[in-house]
C-alpha atoms as a PDB file:
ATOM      1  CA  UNK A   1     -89.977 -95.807  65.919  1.00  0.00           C
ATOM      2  CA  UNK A   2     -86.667 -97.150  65.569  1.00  0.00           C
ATOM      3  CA  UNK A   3     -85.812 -98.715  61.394  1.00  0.00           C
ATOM      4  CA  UNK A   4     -86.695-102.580  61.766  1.00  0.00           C
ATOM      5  CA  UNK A   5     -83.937-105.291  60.389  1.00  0.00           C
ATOM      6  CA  UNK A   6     -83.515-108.891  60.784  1.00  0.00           C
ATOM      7  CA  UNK A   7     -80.765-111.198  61.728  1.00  0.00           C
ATOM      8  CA  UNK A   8     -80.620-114.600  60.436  1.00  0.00           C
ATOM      9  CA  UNK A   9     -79.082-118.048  61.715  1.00  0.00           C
ATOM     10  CA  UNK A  10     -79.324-120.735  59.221  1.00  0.00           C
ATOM     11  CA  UNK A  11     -78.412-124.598  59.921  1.00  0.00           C
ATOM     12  CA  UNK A  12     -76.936-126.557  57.003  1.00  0.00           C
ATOM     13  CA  UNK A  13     -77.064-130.278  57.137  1.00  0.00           C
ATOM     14  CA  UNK A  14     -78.693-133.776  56.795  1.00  0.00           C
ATOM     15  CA  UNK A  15     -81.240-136.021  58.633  1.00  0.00           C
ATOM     16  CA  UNK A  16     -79.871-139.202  57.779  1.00  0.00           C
ATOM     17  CA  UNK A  17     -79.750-138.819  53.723  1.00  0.00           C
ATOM     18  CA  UNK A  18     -81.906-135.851  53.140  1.00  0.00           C
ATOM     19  CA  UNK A  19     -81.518-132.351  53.268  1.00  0.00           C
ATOM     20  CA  UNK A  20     -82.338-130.405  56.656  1.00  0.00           C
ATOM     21  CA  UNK A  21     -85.563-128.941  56.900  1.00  0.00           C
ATOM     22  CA  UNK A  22     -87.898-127.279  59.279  1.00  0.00           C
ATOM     23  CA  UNK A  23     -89.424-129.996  60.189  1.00  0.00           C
ATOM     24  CA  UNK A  24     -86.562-132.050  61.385  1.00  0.00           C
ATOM     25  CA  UNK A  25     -85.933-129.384  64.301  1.00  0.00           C
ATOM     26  CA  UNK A  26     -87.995-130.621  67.804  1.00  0.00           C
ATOM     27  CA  UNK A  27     -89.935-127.985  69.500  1.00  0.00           C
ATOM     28  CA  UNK A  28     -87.241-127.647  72.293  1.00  0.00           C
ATOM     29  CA  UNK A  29     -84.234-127.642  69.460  1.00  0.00           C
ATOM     30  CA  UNK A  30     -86.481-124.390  68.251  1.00  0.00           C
ATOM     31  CA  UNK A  31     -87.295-123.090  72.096  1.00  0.00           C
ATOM     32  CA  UNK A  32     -83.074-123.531  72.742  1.00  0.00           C
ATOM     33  CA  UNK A  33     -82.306-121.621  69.819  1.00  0.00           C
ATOM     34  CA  UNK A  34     -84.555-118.769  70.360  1.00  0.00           C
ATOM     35  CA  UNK A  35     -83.268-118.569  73.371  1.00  0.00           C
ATOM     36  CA  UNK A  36     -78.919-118.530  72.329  1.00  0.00           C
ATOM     37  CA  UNK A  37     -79.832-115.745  70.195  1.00  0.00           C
ATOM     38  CA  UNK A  38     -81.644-113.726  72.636  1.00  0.00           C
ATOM     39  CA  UNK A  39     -78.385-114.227  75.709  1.00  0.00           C
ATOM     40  CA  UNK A  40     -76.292-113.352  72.447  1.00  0.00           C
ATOM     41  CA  UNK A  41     -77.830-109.958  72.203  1.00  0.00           C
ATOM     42  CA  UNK A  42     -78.421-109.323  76.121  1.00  0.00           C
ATOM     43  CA  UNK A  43     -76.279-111.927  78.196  1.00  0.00           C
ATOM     44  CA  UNK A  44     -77.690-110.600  81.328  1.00  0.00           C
ATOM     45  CA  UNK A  45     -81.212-110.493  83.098  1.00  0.00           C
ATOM     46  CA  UNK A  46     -80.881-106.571  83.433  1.00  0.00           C
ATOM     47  CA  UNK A  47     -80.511-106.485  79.409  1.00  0.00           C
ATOM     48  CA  UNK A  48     -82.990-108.570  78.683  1.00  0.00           C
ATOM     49  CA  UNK A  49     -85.437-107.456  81.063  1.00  0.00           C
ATOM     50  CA  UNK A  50     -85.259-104.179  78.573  1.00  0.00           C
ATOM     51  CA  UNK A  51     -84.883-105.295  75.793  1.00  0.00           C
ATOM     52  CA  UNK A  52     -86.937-104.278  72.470  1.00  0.00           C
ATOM     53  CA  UNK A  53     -89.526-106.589  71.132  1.00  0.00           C
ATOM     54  CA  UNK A  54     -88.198-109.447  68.975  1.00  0.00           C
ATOM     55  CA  UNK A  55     -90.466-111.575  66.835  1.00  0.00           C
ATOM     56  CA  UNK A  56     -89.415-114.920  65.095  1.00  0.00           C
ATOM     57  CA  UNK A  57     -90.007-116.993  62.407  1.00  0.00           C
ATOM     58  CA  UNK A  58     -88.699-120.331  60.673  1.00  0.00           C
ATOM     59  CA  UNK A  59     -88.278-120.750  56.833  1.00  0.00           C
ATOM     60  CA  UNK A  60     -86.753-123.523  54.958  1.00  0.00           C
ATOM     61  CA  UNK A  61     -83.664-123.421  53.038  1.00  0.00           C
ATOM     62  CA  UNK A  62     -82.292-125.721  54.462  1.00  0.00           C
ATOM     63  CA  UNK A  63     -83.318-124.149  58.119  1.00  0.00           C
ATOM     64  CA  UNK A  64     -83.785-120.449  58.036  1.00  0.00           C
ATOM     65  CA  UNK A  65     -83.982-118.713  62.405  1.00  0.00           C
ATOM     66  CA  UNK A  66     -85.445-115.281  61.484  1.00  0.00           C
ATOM     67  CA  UNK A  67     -85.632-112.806  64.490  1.00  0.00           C
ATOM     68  CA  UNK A  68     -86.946-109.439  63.285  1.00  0.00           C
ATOM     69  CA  UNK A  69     -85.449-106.637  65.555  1.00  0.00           C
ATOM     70  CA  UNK A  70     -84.589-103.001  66.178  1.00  0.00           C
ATOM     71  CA  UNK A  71     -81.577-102.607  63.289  1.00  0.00           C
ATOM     72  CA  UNK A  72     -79.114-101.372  66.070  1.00  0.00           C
ATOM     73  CA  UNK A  73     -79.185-104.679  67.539  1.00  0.00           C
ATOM     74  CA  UNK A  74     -78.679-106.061  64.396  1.00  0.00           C
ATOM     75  CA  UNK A  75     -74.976-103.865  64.390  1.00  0.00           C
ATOM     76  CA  UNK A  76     -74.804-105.331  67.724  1.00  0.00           C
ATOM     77  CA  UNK A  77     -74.982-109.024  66.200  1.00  0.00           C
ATOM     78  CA  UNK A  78     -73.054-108.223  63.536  1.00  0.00           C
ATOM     79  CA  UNK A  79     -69.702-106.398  65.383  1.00  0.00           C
ATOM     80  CA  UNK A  80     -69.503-109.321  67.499  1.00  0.00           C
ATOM     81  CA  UNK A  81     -70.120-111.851  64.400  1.00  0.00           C
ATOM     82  CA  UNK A  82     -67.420-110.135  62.386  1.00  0.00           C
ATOM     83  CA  UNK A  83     -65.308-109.604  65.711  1.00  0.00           C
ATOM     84  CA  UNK A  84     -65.318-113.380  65.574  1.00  0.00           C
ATOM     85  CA  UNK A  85     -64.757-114.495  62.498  1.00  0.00           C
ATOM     86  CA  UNK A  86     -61.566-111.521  62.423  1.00  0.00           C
ATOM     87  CA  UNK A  87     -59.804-112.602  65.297  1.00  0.00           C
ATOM     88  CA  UNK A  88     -60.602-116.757  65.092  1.00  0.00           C
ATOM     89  CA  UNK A  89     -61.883-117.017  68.412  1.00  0.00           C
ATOM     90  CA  UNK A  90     -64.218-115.916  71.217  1.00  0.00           C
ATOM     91  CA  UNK A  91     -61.403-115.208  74.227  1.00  0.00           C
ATOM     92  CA  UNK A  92     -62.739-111.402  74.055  1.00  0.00           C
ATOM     93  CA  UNK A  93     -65.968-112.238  74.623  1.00  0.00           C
ATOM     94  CA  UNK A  94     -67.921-112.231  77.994  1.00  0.00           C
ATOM     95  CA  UNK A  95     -68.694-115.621  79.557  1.00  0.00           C
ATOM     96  CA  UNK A  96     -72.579-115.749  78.334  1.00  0.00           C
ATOM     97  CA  UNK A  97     -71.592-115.232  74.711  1.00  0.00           C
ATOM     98  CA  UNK A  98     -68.715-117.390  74.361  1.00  0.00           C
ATOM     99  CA  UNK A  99     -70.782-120.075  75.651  1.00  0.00           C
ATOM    100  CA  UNK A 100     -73.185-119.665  73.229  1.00  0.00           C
ATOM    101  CA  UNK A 101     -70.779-119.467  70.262  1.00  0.00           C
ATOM    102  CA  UNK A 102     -69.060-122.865  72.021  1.00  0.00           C
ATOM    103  CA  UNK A 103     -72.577-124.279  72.247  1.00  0.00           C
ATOM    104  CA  UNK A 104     -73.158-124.331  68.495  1.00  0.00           C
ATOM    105  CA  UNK A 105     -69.356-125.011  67.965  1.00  0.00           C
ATOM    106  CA  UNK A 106     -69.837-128.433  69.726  1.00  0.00           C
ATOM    107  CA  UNK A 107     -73.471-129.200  67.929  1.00  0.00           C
ATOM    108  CA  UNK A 108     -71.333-128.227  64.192  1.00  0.00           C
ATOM    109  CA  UNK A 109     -68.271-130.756  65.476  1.00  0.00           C
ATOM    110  CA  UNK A 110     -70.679-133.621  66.456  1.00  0.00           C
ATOM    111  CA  UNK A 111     -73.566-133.467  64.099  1.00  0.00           C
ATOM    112  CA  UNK A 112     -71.933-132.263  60.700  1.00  0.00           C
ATOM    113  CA  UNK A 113     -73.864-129.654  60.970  1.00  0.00           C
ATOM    114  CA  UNK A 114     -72.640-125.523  59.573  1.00  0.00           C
ATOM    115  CA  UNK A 115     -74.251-122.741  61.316  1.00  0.00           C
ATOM    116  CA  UNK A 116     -74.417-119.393  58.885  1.00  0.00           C
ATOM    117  CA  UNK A 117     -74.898-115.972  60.909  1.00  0.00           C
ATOM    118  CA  UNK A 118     -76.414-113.197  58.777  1.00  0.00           C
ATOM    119  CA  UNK A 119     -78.799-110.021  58.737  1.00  0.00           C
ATOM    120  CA  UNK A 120     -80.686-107.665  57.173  1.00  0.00           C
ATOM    121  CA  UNK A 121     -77.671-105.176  56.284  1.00  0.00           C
ATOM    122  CA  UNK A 122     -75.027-107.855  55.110  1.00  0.00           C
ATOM    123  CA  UNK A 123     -74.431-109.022  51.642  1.00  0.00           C
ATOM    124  CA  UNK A 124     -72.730-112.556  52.870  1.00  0.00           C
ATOM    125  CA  UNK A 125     -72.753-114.545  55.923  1.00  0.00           C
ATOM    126  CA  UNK A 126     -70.881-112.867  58.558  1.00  0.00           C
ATOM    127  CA  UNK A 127     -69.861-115.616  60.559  1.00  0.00           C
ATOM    128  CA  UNK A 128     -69.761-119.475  59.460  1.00  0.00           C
ATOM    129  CA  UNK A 129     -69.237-122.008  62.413  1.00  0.00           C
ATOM    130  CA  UNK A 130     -68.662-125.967  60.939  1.00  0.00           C
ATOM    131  CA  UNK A 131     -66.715-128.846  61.476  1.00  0.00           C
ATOM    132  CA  UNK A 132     -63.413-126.985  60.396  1.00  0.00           C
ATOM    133  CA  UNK A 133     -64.045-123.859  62.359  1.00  0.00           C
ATOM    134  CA  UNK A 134     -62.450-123.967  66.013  1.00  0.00           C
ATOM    135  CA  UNK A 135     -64.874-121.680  68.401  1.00  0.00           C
ATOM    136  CA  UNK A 136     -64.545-123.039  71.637  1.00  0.00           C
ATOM    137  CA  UNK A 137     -64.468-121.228  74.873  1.00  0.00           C
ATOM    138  CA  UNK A 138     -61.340-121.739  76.884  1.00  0.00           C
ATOM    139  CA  UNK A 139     -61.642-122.674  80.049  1.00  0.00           C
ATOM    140  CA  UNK A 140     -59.226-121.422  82.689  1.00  0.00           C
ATOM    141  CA  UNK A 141     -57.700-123.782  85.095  1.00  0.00           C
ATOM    142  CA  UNK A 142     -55.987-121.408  87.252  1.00  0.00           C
ATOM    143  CA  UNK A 143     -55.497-117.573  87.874  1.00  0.00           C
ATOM    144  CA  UNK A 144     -52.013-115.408  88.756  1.00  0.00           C
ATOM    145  CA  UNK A 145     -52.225-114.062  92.491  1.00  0.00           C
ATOM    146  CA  UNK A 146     -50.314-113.325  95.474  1.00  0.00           C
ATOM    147  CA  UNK A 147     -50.811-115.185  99.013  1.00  0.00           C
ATOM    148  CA  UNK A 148     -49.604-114.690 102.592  1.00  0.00           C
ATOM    149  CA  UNK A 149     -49.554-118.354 104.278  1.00  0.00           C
ATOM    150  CA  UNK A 150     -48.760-119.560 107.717  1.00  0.00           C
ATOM    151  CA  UNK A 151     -47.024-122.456 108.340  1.00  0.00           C
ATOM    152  CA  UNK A 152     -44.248-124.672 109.904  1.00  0.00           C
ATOM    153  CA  UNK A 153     -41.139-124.484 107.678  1.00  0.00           C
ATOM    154  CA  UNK A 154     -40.048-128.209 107.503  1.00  0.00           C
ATOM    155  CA  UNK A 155     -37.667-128.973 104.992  1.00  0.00           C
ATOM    156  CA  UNK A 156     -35.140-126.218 103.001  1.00  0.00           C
ATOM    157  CA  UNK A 157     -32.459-126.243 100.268  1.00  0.00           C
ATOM    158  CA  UNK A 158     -31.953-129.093  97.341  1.00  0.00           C
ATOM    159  CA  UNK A 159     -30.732-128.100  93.691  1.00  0.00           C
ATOM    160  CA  UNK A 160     -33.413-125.812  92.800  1.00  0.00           C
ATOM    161  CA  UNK A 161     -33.438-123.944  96.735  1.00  0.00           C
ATOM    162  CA  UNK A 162     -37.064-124.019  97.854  1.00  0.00           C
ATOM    163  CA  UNK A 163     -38.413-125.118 101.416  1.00  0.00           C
ATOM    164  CA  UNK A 164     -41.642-126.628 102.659  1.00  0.00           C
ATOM    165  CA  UNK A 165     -44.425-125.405 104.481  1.00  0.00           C
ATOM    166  CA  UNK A 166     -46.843-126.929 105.827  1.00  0.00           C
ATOM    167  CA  UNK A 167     -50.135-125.070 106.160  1.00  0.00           C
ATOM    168  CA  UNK A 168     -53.560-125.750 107.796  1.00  0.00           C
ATOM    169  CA  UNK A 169     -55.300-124.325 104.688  1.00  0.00           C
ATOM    170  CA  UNK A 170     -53.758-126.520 101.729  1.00  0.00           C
ATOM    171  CA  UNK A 171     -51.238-128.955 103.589  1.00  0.00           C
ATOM    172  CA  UNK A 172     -48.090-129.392 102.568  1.00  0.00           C
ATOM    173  CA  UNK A 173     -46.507-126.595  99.925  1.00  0.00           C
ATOM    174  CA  UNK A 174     -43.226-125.840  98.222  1.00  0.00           C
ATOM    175  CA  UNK A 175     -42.429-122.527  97.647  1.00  0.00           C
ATOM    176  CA  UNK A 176     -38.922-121.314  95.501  1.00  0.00           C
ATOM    177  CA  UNK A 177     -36.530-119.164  96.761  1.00  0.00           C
ATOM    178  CA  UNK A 178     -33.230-117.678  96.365  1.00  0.00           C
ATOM    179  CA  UNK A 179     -29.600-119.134  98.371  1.00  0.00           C
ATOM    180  CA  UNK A 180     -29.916-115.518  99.560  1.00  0.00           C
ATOM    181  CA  UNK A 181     -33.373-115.539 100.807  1.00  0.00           C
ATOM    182  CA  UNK A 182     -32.987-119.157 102.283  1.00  0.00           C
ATOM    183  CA  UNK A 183     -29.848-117.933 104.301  1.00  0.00           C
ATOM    184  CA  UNK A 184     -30.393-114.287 105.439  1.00  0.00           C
ATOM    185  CA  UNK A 185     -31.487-113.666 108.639  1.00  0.00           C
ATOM    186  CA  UNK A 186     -32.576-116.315 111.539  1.00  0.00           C
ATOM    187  CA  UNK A 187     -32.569-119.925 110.922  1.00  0.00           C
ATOM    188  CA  UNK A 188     -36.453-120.462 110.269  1.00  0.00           C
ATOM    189  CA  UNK A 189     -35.981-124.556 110.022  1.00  0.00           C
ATOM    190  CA  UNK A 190     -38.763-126.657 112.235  1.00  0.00           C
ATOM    191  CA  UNK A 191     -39.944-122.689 112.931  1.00  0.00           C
ATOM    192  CA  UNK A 192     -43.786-121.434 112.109  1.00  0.00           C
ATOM    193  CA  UNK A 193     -43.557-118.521 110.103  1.00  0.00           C
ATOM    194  CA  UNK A 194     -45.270-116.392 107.605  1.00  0.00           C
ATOM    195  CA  UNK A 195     -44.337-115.776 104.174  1.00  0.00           C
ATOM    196  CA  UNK A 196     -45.849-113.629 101.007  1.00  0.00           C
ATOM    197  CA  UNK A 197     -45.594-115.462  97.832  1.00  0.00           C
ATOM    198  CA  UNK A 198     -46.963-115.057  94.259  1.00  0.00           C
ATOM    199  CA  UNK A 199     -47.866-118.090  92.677  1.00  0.00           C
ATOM    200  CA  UNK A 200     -51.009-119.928  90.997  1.00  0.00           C
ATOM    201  CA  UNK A 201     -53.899-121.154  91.880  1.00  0.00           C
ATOM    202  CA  UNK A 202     -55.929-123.706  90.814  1.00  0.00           C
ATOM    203  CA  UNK A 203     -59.774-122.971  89.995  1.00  0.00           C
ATOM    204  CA  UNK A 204     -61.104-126.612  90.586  1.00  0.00           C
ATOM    205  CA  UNK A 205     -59.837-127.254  94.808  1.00  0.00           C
ATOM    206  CA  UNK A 206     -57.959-123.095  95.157  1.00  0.00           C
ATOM    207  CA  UNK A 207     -54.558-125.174  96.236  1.00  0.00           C
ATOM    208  CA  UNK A 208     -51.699-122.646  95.463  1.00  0.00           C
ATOM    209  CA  UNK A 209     -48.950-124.311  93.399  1.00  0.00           C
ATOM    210  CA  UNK A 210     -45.633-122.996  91.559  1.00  0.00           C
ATOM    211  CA  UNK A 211     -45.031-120.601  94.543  1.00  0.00           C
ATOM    212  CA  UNK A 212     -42.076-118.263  94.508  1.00  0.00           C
ATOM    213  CA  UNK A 213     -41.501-116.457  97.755  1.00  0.00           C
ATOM    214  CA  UNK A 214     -41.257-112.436  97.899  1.00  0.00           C
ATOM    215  CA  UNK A 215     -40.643-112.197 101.584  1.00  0.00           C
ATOM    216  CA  UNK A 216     -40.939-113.344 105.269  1.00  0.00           C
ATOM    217  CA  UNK A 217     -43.340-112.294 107.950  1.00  0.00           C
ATOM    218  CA  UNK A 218     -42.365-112.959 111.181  1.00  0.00           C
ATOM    219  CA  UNK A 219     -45.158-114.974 112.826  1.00  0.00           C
ATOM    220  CA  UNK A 220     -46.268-113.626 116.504  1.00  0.00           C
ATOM    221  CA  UNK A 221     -49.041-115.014 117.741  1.00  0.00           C
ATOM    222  CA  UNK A 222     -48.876-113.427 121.353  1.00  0.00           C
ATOM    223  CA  UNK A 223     -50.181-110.343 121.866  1.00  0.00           C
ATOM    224  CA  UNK A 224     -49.967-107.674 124.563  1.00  0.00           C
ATOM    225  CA  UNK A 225     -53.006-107.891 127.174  1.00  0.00           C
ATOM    226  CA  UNK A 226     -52.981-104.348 128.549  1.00  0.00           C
ATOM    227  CA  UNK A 227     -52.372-103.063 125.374  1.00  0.00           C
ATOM    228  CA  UNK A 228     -55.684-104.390 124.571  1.00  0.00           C
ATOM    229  CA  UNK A 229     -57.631-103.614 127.101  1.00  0.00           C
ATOM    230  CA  UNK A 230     -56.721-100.244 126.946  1.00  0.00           C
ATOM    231  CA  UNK A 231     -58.075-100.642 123.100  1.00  0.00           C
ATOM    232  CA  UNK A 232     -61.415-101.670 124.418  1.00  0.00           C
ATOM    233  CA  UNK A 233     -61.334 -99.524 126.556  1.00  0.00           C
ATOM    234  CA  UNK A 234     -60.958 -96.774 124.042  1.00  0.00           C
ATOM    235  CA  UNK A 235     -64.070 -97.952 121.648  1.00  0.00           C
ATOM    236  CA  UNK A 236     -66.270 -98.795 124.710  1.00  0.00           C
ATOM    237  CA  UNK A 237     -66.500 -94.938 125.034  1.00  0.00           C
ATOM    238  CA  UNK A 238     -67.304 -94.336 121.274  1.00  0.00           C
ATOM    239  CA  UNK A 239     -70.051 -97.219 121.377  1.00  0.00           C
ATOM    240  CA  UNK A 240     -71.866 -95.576 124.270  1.00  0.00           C
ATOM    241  CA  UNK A 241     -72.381 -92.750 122.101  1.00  0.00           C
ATOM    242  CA  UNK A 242     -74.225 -94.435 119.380  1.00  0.00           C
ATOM    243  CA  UNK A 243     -77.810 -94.644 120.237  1.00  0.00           C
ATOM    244  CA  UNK A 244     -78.762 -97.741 118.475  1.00  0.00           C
ATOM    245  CA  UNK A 245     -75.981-100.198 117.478  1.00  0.00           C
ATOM    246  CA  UNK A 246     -77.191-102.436 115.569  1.00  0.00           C
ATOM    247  CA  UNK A 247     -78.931 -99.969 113.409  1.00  0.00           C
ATOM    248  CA  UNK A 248     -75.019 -98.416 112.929  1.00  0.00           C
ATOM    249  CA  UNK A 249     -73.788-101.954 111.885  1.00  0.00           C
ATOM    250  CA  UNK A 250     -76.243-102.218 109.645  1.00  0.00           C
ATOM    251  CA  UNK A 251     -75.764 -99.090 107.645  1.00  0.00           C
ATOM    252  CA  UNK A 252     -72.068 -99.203 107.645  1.00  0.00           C
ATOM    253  CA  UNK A 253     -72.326-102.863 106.028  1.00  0.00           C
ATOM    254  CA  UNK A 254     -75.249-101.631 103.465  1.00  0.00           C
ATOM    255  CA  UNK A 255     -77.721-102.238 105.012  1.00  0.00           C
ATOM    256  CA  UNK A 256     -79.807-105.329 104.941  1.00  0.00           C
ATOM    257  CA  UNK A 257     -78.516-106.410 100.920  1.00  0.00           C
ATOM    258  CA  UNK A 258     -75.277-105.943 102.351  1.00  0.00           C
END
């Protein structure tokens, strides 16, 4: 049997004049704790659907969390503890956890409260989150990408060269561009045409903004008709030498989870 160790989160504070204690903590305060420090150790349902047996208990002074565990998830708790308190924030961390530590940052801010994070095999509390601290997850507006967009060029030039383009996706954009890349080739004014851009885009409604163009793609939207018939043609003779279709489709997508 693995060596046993504990880890320890213990709340500092007052209930109007007096001291914390035990006591002052509801039933679902308890049940919400128990349940931070268990997505701290396994953030997913995979991990904690393995994970070792954990027992608890609550002592005062002022309010002592107690979780009794296998010791190498109490390294676990206290890498990422230390990890934390090293670097002054949670940006490494993985979604689950830095919403945890963010949780308890918030509940510290509001309620004067100072949350101490200790164990078994440390001298001194590793971690210390309070009204002074600053452990709050930061929440991404927007990410970096590239986009290929359709649309009627409507408007080009001005003092910083750009043009319009108005897209069925997102409506209207502006997208920079160089005198040179404005003014090679074809006029494209009033024309629909394609264009490959890198840009951002924003997490909340996924509208591109602060475009910058890389290149033009001419926009065809005719095709050849014999050129695809003959196509069909072509993979009508490789379908009628599958014996069951839809059984095919079904494997090459991954079958029925795919």
């Amino acid at each position: 049997m693995e060596e046993q160790g504990y880890i320890e989160l213990k709340i500092n504070g007052f209930n109007e004049d007096n001291l914390l204690e035990p006591k002052d903590l509801d039933i679902t305060e308890i049940k919400e704790i128990i349940s931070d420090i268990e997505s701290f150790l396994y953030p997913s349902r995979a991990e904690k659907s393995e994970r070792p047996h954990i027992s608890y208990k609550l002592e005062k002074g002022s309010v002592r969390n107690i979780f009794h565990l296998p010791i190498s998830a109490v390294l676990l708790f206290n890498g990422l503890c230390s990890e934390i308190k090293n670097r002054q924030n949670i940006d490494f961390l993985d979604n689950k956890r830095a919403e945890i530590i963010d949780k308890f940052q918030r509940k510290a801010t509001e309620r004067n409260l100072e949350f101490s994070f200790n164990s078994s095999t440390a001298q001194k509390a590793i971690l210390k989150i309070n009204k002074d601290t600053s452990y709050f997850k930061v929440v991404a507006s927007y990410i970096d990408t590239e986009f290929i967009l359709y649309g009627k060029i409507n408007e080009e030039g001005g003092n910083n060269p750009n043009f319009h383009i108005l897209t069925k996706e997102y409506g209207k954009l502006i997208v920079s561009a160089t005198e040179r890349q404005l003014l090679e080739g074809e006029k494209r004014l009033f024309k629909v045409y394609g264009i490959r851009a890198k840009g951002k885009q924003s997490l909340s409604d996924k509208k591109p903004y602060d475009l910058k163009l890389i290149d033009y793609i001419t926009y065809n939207p005719n095709y050849d008709e014999h050129k695809l018939d003959l196509l069909i043609e072509r993979a009508s003779t490789k379908w009628n030498s599958i014996p069951n279709v839809d059984l095919w489709l079904e494997q090459i997508r991954g079958g029925s989870n795919g």
